[in-house]
PDB file of N, CA and C in Angstrom:
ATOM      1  N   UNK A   1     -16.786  -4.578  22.750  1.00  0.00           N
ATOM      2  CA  UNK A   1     -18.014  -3.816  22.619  1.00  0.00           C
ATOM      3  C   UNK A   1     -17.812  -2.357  23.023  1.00  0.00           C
ATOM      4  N   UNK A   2     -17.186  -2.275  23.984  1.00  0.00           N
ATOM      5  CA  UNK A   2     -16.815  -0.667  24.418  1.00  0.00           C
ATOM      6  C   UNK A   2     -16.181  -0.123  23.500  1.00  0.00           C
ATOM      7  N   UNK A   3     -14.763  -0.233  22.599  1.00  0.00           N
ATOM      8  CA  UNK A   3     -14.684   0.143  21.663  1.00  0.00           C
ATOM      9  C   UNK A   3     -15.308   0.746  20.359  1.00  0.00           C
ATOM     10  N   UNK A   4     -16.531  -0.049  20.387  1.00  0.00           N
ATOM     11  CA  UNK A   4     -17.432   0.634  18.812  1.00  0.00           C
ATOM     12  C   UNK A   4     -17.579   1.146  19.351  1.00  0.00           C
ATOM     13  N   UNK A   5     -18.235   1.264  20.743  1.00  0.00           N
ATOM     14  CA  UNK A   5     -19.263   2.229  21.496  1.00  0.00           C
ATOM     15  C   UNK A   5     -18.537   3.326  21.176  1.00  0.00           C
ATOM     16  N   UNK A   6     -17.496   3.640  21.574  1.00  0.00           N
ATOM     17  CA  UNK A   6     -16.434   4.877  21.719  1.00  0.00           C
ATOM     18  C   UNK A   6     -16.234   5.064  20.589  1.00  0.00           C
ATOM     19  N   UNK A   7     -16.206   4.155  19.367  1.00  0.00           N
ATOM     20  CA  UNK A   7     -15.748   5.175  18.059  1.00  0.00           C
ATOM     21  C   UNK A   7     -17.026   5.317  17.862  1.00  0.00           C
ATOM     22  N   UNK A   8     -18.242   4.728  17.594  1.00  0.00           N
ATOM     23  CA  UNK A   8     -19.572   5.498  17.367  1.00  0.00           C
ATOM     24  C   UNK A   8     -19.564   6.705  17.909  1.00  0.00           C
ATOM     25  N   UNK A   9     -19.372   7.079  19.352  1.00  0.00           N
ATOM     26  CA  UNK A   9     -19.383   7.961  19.813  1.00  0.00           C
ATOM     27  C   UNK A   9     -18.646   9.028  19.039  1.00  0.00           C
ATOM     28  N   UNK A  10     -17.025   8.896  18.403  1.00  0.00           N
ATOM     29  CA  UNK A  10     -16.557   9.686  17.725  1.00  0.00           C
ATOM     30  C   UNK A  10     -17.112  10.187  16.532  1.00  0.00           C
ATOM     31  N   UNK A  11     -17.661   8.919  15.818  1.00  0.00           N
ATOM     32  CA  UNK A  11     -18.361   9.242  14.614  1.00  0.00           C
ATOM     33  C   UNK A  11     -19.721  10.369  14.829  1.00  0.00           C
ATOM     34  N   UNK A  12     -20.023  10.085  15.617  1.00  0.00           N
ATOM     35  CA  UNK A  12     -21.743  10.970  15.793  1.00  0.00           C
ATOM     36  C   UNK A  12     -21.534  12.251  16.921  1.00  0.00           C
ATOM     37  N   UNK A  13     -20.419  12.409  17.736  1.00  0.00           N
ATOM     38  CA  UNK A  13     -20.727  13.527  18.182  1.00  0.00           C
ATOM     39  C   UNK A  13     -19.989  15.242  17.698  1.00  0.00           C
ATOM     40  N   UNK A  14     -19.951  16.076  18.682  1.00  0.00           N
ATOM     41  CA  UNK A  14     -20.548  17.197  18.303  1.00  0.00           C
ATOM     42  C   UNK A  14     -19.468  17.991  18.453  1.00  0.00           C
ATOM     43  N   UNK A  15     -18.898  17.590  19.412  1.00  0.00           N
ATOM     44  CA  UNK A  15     -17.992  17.839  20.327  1.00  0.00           C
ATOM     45  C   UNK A  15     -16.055  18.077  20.044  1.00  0.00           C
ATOM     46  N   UNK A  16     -15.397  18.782  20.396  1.00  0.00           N
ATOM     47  CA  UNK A  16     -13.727  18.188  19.881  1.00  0.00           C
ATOM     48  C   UNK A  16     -13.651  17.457  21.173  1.00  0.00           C
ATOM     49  N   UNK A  17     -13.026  16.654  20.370  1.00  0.00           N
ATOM     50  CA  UNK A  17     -12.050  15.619  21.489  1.00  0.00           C
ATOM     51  C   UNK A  17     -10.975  14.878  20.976  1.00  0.00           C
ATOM     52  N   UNK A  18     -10.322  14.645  22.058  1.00  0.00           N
ATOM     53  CA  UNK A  18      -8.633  13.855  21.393  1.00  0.00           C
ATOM     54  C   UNK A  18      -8.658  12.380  21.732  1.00  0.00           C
ATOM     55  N   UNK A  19      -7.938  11.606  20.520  1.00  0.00           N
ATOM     56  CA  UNK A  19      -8.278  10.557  20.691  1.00  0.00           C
ATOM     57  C   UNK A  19      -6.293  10.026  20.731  1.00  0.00           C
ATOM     58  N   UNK A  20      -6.289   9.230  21.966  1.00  0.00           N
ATOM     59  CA  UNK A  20      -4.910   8.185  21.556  1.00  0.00           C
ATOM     60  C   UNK A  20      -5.311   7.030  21.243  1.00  0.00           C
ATOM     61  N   UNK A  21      -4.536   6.541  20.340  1.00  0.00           N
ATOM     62  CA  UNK A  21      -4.630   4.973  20.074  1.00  0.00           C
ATOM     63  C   UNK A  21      -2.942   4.184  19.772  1.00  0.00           C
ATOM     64  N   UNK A  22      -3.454   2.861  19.541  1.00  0.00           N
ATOM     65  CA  UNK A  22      -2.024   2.211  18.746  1.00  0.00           C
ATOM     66  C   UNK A  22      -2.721   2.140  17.363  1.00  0.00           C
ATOM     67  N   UNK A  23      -1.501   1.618  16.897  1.00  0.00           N
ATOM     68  CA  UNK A  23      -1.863   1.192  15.543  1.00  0.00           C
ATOM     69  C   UNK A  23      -3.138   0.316  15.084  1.00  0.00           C
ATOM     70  N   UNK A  24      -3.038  -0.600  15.936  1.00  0.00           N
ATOM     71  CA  UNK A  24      -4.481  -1.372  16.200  1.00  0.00           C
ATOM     72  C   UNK A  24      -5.924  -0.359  15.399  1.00  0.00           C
ATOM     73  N   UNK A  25      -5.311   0.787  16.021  1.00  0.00           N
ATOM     74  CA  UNK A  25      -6.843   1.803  14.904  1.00  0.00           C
ATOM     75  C   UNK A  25      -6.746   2.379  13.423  1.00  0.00           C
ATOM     76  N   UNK A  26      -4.995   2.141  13.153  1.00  0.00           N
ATOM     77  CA  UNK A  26      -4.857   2.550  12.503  1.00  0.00           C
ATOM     78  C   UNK A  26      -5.271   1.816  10.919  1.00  0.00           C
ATOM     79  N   UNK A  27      -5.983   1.044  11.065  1.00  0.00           N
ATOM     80  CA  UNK A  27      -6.420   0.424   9.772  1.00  0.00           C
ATOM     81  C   UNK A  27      -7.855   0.425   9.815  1.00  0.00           C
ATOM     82  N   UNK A  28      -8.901   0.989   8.764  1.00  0.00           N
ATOM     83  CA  UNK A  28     -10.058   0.526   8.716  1.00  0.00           C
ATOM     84  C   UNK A  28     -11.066   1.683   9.701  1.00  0.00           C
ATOM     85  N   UNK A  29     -10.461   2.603  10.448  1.00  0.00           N
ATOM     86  CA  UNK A  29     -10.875   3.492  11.283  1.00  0.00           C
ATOM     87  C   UNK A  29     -11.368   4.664  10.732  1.00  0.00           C
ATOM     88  N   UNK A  30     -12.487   5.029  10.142  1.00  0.00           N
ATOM     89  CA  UNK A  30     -12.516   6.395   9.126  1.00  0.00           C
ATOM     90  C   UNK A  30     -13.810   7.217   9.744  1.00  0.00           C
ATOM     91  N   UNK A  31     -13.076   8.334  10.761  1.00  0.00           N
ATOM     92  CA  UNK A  31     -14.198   9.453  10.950  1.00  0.00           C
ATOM     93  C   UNK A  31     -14.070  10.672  10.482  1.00  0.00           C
ATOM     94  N   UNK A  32     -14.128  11.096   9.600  1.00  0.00           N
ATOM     95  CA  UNK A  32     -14.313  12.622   8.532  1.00  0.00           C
ATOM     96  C   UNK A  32     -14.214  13.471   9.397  1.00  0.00           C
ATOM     97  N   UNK A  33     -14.527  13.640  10.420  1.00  0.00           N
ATOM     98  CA  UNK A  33     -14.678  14.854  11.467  1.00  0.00           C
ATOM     99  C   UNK A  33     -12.858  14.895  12.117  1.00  0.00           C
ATOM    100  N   UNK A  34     -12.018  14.353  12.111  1.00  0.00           N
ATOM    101  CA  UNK A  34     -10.792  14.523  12.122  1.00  0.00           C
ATOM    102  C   UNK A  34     -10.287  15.357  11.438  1.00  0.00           C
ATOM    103  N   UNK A  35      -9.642  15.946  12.000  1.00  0.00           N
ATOM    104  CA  UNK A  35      -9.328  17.309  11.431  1.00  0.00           C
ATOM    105  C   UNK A  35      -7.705  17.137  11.006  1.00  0.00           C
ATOM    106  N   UNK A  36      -6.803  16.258  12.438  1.00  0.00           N
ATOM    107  CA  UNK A  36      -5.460  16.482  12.446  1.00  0.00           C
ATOM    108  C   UNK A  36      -4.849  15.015  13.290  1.00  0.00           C
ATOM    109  N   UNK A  37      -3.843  14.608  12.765  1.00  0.00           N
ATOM    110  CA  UNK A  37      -3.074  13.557  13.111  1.00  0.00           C
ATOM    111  C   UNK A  37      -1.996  13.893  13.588  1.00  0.00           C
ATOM    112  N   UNK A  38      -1.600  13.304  15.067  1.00  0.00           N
ATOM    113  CA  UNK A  38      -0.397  13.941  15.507  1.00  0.00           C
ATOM    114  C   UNK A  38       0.378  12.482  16.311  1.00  0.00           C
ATOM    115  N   UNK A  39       1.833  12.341  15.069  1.00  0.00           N
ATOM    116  CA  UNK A  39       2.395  10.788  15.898  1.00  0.00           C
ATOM    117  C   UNK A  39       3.345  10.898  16.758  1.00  0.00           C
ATOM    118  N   UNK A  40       3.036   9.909  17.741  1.00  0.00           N
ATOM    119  CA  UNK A  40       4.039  10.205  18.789  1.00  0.00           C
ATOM    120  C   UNK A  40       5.231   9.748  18.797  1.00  0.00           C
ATOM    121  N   UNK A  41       5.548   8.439  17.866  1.00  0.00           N
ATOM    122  CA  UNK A  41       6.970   7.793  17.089  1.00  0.00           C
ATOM    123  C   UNK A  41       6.917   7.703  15.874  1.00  0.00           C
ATOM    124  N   UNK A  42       7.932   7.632  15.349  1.00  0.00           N
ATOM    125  CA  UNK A  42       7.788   7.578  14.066  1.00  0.00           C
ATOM    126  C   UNK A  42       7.137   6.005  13.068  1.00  0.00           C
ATOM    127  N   UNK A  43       6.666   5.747  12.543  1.00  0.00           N
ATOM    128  CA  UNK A  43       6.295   4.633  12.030  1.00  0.00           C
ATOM    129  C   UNK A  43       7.448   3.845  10.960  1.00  0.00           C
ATOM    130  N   UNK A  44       6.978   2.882  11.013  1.00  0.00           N
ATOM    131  CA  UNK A  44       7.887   2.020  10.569  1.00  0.00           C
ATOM    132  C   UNK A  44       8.629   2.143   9.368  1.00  0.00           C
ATOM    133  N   UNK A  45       7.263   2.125   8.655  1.00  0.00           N
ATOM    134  CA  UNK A  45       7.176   1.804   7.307  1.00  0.00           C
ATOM    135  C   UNK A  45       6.165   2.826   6.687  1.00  0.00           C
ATOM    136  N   UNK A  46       6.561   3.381   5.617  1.00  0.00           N
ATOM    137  CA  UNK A  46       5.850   4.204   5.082  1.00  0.00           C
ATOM    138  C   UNK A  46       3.972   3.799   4.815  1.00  0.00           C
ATOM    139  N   UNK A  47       4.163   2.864   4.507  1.00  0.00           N
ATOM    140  CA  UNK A  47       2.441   1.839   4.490  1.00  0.00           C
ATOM    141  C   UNK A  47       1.642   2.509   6.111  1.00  0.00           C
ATOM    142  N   UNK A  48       2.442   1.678   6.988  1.00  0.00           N
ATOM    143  CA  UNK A  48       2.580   2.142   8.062  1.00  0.00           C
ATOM    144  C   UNK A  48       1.937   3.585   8.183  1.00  0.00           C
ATOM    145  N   UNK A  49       2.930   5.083   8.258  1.00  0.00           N
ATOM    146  CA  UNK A  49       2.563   5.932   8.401  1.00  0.00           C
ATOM    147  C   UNK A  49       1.557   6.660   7.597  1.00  0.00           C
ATOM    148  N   UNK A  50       0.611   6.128   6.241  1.00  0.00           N
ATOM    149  CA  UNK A  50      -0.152   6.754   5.630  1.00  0.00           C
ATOM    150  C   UNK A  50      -1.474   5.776   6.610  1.00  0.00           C
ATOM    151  N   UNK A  51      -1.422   4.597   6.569  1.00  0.00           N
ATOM    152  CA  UNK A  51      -2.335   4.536   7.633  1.00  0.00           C
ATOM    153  C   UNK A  51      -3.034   4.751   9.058  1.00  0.00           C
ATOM    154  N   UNK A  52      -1.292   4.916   9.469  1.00  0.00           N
ATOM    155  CA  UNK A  52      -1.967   5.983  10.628  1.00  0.00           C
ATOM    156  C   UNK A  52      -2.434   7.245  10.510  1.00  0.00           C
ATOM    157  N   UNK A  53      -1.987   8.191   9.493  1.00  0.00           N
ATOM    158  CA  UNK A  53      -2.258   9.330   9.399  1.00  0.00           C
ATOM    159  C   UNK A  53      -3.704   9.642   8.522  1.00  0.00           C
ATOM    160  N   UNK A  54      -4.333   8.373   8.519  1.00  0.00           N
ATOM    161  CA  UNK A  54      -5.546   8.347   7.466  1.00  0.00           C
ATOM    162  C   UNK A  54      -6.020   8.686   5.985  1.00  0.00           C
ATOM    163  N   UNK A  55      -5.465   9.115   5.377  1.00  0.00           N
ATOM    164  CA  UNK A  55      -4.883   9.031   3.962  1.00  0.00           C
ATOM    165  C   UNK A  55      -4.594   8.026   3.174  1.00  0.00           C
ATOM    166  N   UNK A  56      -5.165   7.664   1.889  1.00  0.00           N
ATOM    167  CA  UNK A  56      -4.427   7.298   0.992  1.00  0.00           C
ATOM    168  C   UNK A  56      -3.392   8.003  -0.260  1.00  0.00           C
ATOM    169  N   UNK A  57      -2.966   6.890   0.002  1.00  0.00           N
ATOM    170  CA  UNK A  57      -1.544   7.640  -1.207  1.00  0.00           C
ATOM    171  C   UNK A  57      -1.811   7.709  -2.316  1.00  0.00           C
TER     172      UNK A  57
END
């Protein structure tokens, strides 16, 4: 439950803020207000890195 809370929070506020995650967010996670993706290892698999980086190919 804390989780939505916190991405609702991303989705609706006003504010910049930085977000870390695992991959775990990296699927299905879509807030428009992201501006920039920055990875801290490299990803596996190319599938992989377009989903973390939020993009489709």
């Amino acid at each position: 439950r804390a989780r939505f809370k916190a991405i609702e929070y991303l989705r609706n506020g006003k504010e910049r803020t930085v977000v870390v995650c695992t991959d775990v967010a990296a699927r299905g996670l879509d807030i428009p207000s992201v501006a920039s993706v920055v990875h801290y290892d490299v990803a596996r698999t190319v599938d992989s890195f377009v989903h973390r980086s939020g993009r489709t190919a």
